[in-house]
Protein backbone atom coordinates (compact mmCIF):
# COMPACT_ATOMS: atom_id res chain seq x y z
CA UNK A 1 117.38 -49.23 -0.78
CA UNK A 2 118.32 -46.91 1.47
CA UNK A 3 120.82 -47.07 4.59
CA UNK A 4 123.65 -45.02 6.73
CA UNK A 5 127.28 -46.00 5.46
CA UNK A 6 130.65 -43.59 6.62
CA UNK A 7 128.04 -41.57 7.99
CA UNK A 8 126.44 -40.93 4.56
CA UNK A 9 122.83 -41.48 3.85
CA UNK A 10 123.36 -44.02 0.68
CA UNK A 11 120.52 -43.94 -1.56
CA UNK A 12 120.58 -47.17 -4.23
CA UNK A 13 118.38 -46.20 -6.84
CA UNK A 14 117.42 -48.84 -9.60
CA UNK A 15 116.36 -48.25 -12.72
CA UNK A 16 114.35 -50.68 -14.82
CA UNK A 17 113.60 -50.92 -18.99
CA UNK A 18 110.37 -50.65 -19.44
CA UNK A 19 109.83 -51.02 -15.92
CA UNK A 20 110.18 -54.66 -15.93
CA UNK A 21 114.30 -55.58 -15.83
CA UNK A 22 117.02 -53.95 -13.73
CA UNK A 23 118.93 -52.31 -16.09
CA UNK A 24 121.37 -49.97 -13.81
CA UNK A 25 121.94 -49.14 -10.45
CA UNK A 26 122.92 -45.53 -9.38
CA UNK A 27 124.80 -44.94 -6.03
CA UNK A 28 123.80 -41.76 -4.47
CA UNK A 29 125.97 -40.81 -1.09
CA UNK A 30 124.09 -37.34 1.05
CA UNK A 31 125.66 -36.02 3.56
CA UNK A 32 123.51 -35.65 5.98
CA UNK A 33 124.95 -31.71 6.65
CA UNK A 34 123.27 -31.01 2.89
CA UNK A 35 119.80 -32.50 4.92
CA UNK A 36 117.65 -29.23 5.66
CA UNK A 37 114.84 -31.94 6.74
CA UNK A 38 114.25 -35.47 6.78
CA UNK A 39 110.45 -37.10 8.08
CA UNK A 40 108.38 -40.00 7.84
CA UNK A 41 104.95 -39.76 6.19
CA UNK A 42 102.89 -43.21 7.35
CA UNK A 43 100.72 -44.29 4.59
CA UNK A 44 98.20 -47.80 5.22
CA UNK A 45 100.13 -49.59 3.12
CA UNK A 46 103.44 -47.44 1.82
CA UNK A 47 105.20 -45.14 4.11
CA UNK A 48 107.21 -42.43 2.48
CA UNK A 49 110.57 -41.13 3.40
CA UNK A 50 110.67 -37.29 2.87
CA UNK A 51 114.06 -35.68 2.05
CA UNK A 52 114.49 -31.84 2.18
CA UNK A 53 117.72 -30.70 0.45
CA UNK A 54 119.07 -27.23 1.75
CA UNK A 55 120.59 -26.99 -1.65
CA UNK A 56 118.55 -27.98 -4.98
CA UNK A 57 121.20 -29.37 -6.76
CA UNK A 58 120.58 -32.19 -4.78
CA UNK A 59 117.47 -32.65 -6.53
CA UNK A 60 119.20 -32.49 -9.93
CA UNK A 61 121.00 -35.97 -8.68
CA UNK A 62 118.31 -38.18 -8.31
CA UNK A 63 116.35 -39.36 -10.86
CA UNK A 64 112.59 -37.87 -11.43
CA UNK A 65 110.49 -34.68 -10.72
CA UNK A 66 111.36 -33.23 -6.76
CA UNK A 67 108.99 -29.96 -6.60
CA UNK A 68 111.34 -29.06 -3.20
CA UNK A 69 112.19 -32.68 -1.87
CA UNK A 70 112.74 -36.34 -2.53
CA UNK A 71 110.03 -38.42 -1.62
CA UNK A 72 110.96 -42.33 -1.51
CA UNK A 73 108.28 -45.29 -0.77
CA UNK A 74 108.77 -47.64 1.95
CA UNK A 75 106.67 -50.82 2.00
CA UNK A 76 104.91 -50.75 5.17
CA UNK A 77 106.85 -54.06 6.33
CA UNK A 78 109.95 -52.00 6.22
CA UNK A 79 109.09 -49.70 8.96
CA UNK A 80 111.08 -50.55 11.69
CA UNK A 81 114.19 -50.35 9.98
CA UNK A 82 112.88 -46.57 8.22
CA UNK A 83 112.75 -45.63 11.89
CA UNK A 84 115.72 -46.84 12.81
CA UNK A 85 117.27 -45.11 9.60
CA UNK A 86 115.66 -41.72 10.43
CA UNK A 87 117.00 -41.93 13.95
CA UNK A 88 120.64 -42.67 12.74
CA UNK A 89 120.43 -39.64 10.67
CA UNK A 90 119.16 -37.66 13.26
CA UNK A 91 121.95 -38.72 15.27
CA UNK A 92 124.38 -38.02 12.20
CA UNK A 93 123.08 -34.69 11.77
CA UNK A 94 123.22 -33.48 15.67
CA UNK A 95 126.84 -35.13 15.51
CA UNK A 96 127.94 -32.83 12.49
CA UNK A 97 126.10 -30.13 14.19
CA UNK A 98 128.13 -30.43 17.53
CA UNK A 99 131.55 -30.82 15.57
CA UNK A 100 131.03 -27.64 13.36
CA UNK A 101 130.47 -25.53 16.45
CA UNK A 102 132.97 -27.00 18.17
CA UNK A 103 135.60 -26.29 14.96
């Protein structure tokens, strides 16, 4: 699950034993300042949210192989709300933007 909480981007990541049973649930919080790029790749039926780090630590944090970004599947059902997601980010990042300038 993902979602925009205290102007984080939360990332709930799941893992599963043996793929099968939730076994824990990791919190992730990203600013959306550490964001170098964020995009939506439509698929037929999975869309895939596309998360560009400007550090690589980032990558470290979440769980599994990220060549230079975090790619997350979206069921295709889901894709009003991964629009509306990618625009609150947007809006969280040109926010942060204006307030760093500003400061």
């Amino acid at each position: 699950m993902v979602l925009v909480d205290d102007e984080f981007l939360v990332v709930h990541l799941t893992n599963k034993l043996l793929g099968l049973v939730d076994e824990d649930t990791d919190v992730i919080k990203i600013e959306p300042g550490a964001i170098q790029d964020i995009r939506i790749q439509r698929r037929p039926f999975k869309d895939r949210l596309i998360i560009t780090p400007k550090k690589h630590e980032l990558l470290d944090i979440i769980p599994g192989k990220h060549a230079n970004d975090v790619r997350l599947r979206i069921w295709k059902t889901q894709r009003q709300n991964l629009d509306l997601l990618l625009l609150e980010v947007l809006a969280l990042q040109k926010s942060a933007k204006r307030e760093a300038s500003a400061g």
